[in-house]
Protein backbone atom coordinates (compact mmCIF):
# COMPACT_ATOMS: atom_id res chain seq x y z
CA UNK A 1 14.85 -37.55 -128.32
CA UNK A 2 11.27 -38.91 -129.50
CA UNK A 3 11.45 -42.39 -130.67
CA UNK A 4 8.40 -44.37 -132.92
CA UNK A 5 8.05 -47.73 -133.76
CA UNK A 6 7.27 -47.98 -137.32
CA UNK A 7 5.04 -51.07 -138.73
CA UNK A 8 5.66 -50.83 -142.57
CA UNK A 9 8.57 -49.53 -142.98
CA UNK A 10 9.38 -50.89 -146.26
CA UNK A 11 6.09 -49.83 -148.02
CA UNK A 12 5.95 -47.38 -150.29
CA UNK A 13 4.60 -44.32 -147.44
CA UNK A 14 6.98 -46.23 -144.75
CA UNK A 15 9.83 -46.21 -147.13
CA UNK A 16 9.02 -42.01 -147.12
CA UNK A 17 8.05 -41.25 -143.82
CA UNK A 18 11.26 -42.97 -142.31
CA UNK A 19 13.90 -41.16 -143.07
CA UNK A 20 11.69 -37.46 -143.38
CA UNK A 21 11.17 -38.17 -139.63
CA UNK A 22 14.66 -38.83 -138.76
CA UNK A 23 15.72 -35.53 -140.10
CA UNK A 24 13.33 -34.17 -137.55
CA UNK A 25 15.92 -35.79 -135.15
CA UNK A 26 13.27 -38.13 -134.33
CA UNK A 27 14.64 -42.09 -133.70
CA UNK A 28 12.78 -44.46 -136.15
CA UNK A 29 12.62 -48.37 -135.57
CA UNK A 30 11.81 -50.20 -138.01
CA UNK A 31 9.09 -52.84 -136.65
CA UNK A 32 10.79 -56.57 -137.59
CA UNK A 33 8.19 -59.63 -137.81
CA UNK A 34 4.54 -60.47 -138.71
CA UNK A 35 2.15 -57.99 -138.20
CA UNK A 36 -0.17 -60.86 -136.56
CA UNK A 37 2.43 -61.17 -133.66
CA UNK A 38 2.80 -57.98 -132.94
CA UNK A 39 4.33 -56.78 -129.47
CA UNK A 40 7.28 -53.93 -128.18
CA UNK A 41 10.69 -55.12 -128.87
CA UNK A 42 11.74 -53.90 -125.48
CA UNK A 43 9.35 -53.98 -122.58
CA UNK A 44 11.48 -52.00 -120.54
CA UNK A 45 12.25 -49.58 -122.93
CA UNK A 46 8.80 -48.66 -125.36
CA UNK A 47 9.13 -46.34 -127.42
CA UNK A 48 7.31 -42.64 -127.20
CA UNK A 49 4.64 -44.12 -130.28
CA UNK A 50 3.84 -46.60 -132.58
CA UNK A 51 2.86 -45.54 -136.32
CA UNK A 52 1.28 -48.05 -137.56
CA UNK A 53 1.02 -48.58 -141.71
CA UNK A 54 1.00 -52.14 -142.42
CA UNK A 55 -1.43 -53.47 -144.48
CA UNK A 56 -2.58 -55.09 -147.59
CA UNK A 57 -3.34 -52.22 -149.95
CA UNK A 58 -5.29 -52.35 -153.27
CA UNK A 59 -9.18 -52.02 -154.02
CA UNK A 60 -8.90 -54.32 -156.80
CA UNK A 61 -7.06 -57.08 -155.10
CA UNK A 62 -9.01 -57.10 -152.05
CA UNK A 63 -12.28 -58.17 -154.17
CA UNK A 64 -9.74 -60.96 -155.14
CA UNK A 65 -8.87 -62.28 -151.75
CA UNK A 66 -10.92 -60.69 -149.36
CA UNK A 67 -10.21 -62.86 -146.39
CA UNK A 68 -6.58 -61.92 -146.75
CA UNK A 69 -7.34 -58.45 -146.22
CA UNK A 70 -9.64 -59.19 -143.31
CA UNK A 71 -6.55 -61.17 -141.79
CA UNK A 72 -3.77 -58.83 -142.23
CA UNK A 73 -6.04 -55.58 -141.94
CA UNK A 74 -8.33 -55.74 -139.32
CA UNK A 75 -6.66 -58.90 -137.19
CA UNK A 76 -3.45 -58.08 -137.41
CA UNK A 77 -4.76 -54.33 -136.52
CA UNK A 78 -6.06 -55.44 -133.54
CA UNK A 79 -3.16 -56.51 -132.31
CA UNK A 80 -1.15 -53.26 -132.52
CA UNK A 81 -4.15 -51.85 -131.36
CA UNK A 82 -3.88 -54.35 -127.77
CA UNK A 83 -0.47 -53.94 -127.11
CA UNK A 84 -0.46 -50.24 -127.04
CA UNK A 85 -3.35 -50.38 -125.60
CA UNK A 86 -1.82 -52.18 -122.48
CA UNK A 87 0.98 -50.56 -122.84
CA UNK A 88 -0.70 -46.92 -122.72
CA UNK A 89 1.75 -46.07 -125.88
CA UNK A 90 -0.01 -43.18 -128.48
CA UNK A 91 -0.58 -45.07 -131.53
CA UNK A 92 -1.41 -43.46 -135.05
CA UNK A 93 -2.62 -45.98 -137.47
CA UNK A 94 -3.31 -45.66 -141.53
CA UNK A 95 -7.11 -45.66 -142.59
CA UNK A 96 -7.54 -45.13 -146.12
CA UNK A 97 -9.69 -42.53 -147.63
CA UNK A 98 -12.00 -45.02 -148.86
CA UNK A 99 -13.04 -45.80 -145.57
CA UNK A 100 -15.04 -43.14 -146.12
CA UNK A 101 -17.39 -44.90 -148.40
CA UNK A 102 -17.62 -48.73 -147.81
CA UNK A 103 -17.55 -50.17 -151.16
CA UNK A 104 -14.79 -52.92 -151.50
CA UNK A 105 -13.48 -55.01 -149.00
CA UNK A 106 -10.45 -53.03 -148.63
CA UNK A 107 -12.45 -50.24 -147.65
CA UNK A 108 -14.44 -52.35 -144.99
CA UNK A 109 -10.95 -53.20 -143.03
CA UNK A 110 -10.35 -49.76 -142.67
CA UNK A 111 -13.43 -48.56 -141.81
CA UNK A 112 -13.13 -51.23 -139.03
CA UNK A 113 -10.22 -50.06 -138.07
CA UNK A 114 -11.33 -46.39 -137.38
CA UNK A 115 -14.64 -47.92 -135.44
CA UNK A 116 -12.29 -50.35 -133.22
CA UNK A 117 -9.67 -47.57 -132.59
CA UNK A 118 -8.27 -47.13 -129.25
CA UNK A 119 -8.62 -43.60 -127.15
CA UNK A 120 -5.14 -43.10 -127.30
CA UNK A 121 -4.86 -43.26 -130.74
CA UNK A 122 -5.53 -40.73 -134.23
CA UNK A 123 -6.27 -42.75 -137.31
CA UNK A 124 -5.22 -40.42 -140.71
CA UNK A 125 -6.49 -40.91 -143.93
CA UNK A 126 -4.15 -40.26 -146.75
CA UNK A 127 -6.09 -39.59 -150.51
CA UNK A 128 -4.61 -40.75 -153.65
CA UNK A 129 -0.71 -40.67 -152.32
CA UNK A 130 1.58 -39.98 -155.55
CA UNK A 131 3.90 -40.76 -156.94
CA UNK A 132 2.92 -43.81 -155.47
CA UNK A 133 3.47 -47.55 -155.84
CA UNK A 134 4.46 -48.57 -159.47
CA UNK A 135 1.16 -50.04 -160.20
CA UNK A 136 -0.70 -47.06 -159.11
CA UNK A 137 -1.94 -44.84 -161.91
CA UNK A 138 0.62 -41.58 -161.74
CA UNK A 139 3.55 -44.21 -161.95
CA UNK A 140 1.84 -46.61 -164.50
CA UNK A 141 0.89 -43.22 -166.69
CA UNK A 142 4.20 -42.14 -166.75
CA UNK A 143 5.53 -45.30 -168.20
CA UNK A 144 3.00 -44.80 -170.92
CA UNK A 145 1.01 -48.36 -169.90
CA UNK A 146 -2.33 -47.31 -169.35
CA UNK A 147 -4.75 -48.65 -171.65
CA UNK A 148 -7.93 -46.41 -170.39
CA UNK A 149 -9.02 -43.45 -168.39
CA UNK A 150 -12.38 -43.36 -166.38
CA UNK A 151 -13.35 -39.97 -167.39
CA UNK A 152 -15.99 -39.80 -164.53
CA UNK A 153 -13.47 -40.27 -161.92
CA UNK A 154 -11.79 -37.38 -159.76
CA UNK A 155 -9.43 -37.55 -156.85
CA UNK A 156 -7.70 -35.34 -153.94
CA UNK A 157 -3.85 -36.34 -155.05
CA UNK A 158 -1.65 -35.73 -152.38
CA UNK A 159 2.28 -35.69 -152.80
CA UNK A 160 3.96 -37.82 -150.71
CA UNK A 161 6.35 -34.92 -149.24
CA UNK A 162 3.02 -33.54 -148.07
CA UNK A 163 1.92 -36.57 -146.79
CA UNK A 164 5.06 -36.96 -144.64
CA UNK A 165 4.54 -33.27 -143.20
CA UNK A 166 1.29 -33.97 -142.71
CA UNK A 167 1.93 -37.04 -140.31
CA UNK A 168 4.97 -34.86 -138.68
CA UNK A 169 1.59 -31.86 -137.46
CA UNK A 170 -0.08 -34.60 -136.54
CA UNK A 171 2.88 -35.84 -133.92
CA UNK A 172 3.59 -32.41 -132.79
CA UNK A 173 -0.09 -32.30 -132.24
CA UNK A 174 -1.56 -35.27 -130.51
CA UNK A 175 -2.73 -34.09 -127.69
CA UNK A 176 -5.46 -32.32 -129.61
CA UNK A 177 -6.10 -35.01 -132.32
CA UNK A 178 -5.83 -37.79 -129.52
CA UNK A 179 -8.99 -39.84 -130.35
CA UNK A 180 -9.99 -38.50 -134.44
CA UNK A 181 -9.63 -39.46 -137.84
CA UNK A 182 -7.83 -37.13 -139.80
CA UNK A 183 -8.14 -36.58 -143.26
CA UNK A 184 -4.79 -35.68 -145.11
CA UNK A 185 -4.91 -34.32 -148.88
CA UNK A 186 -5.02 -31.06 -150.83
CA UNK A 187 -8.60 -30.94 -150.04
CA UNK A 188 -9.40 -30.15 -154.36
CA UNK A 189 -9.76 -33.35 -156.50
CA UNK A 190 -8.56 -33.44 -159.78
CA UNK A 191 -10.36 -34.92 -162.61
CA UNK A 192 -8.53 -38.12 -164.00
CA UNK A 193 -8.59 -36.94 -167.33
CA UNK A 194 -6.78 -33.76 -166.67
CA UNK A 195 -3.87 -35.81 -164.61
CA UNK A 196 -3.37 -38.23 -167.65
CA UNK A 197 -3.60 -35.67 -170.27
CA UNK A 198 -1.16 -33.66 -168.73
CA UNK A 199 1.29 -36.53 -168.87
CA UNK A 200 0.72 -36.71 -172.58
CA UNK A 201 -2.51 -40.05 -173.00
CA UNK A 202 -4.04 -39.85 -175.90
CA UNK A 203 -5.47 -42.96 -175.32
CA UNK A 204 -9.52 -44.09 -174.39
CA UNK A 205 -11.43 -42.40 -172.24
CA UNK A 206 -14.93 -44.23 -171.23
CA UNK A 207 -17.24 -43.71 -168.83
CA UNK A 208 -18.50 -46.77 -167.09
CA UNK A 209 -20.08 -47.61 -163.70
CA UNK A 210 -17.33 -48.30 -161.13
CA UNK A 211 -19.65 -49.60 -158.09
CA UNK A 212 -16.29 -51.20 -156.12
CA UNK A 213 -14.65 -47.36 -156.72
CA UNK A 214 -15.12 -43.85 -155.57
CA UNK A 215 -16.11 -41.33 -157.57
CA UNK A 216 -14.56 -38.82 -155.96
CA UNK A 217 -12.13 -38.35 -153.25
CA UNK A 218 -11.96 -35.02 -151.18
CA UNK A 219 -10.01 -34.44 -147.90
CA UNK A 220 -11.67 -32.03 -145.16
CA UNK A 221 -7.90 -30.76 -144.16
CA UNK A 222 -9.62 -28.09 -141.92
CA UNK A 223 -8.18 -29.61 -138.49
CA UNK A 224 -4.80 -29.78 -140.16
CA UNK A 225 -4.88 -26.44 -141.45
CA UNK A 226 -5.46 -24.95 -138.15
CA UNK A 227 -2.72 -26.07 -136.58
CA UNK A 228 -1.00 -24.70 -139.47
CA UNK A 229 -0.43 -27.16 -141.81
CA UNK A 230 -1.34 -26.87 -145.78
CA UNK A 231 -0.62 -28.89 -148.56
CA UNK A 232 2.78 -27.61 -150.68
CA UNK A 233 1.93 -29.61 -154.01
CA UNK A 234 -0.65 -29.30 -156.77
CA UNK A 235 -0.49 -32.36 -158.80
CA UNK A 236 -0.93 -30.80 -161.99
CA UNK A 237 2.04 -28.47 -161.49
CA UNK A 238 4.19 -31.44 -160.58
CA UNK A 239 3.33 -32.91 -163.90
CA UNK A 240 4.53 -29.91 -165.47
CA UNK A 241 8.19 -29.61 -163.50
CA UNK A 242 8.35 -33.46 -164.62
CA UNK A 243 8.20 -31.86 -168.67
């Protein structure tokens, strides 16, 4: 029976991916201490991989305390990616789709992160996971506390059940990914304005200059889809299930 060490466990994909890849009859272990001290639990009994999603998310925040980020991101990154180095264990680690773009510091730790990577790893990408963290927009527009839309602003949502199946292709395929940077996400953004209309804003919509944000997120899924793998969830028809 496979077994993975899991960094970030508790956060909000961690939280997800856990137990969807323990009814795989996979062995999860939750990874216990600071990120910056990273090592195996067991020397003498690694597991088969190490999934790696602890960080210090945000775009906002990280123009906020930038040297934070830098710490927990790329430092204590480095150190998951030396131990399995040493250890020869396959490592997948989370980039962030806006490592595709350097605009914002958080960006720059990830896109660090896919330059420093270890051969026997495969960084993945996730865009726009929803429903996401309660201060991320699906979950804040649902409560009804957003004050404005960016109605220049599109993005590749991808559910987090797709997310998690995602990662699972990924595992069964390693081998052939050993080494990439995979992009996960329905590979079709969605305009902002849609998303929060369809979940009833009536609110302001503006259009300003965002030069620490995206203006649009889009997943290539092409290696993902074949190996077989395609996204299950349109964003828009969520919204309408949630009615």
């Amino acid at each position: 029976m496979m077994k993975i060490l899991l960094t970030g466990s508790d956060g909000y994909i961690g939280s997800h991916l856990k137990p969807y890849l323990e009814s795989k009859g996979i062995i999860v272990i939750p990874y216990q201490g600071d990120i910056m001290s990273f090592d195996i639990p067991d020397e003498n009994n690694p597991p088969d991989m190490v999934i790696h999603l602890a960080a210090l998310t945000g775009v906002r925040r990280s123009i906020e305390m930038p040297d934070e980020y830098y710490r927990v991101n790329v430092m204590g990154t480095r150190e998951v990616f030396f131990v399995c180095n040493e250890y020869d264990i396959p490592l997948m680690f989370a980039s962030s789709s806006n490592a595709k773009e350097v605009t914002n510091p958080y960006a720059e730790t990830k896109m660090i992160n896919e330059v420093e990577r270890i051969p026997n790893s495969v960084g993945f990408r996730p865009h726009t996971v929803y429903p996401g963290r309660q201060d991320m927009l699906f979950e804040t527009l649902r409560r009804g506390e957003v004050k404005y839309i960016n109605g220049g602003h599109s993005r590749d949502f991808t559910h987090i059940d797709d997310l998690c199946s995602a990662l699972f292709t990924i595992i069964q395929n390693y081998g052939i990914l050993k080494g990439k940077v995979i992009d996960i996400g329905t590979g079709v953004p969605v305009s902002v304005v849609k998303v929060a209309q369809a979940m009833g804003y009536e609110g302001e919509i503006v259009y300003e200059e965002t030069p620490h944000e995206r203006i649009v997120t889009n997943a290539n899924i092409t290696e993902l889809t074949e190996l077989g793998w395609k996204p299950t969830k349109d964003i828009l028809d969520e919204i309408r299930h949630l009615k």
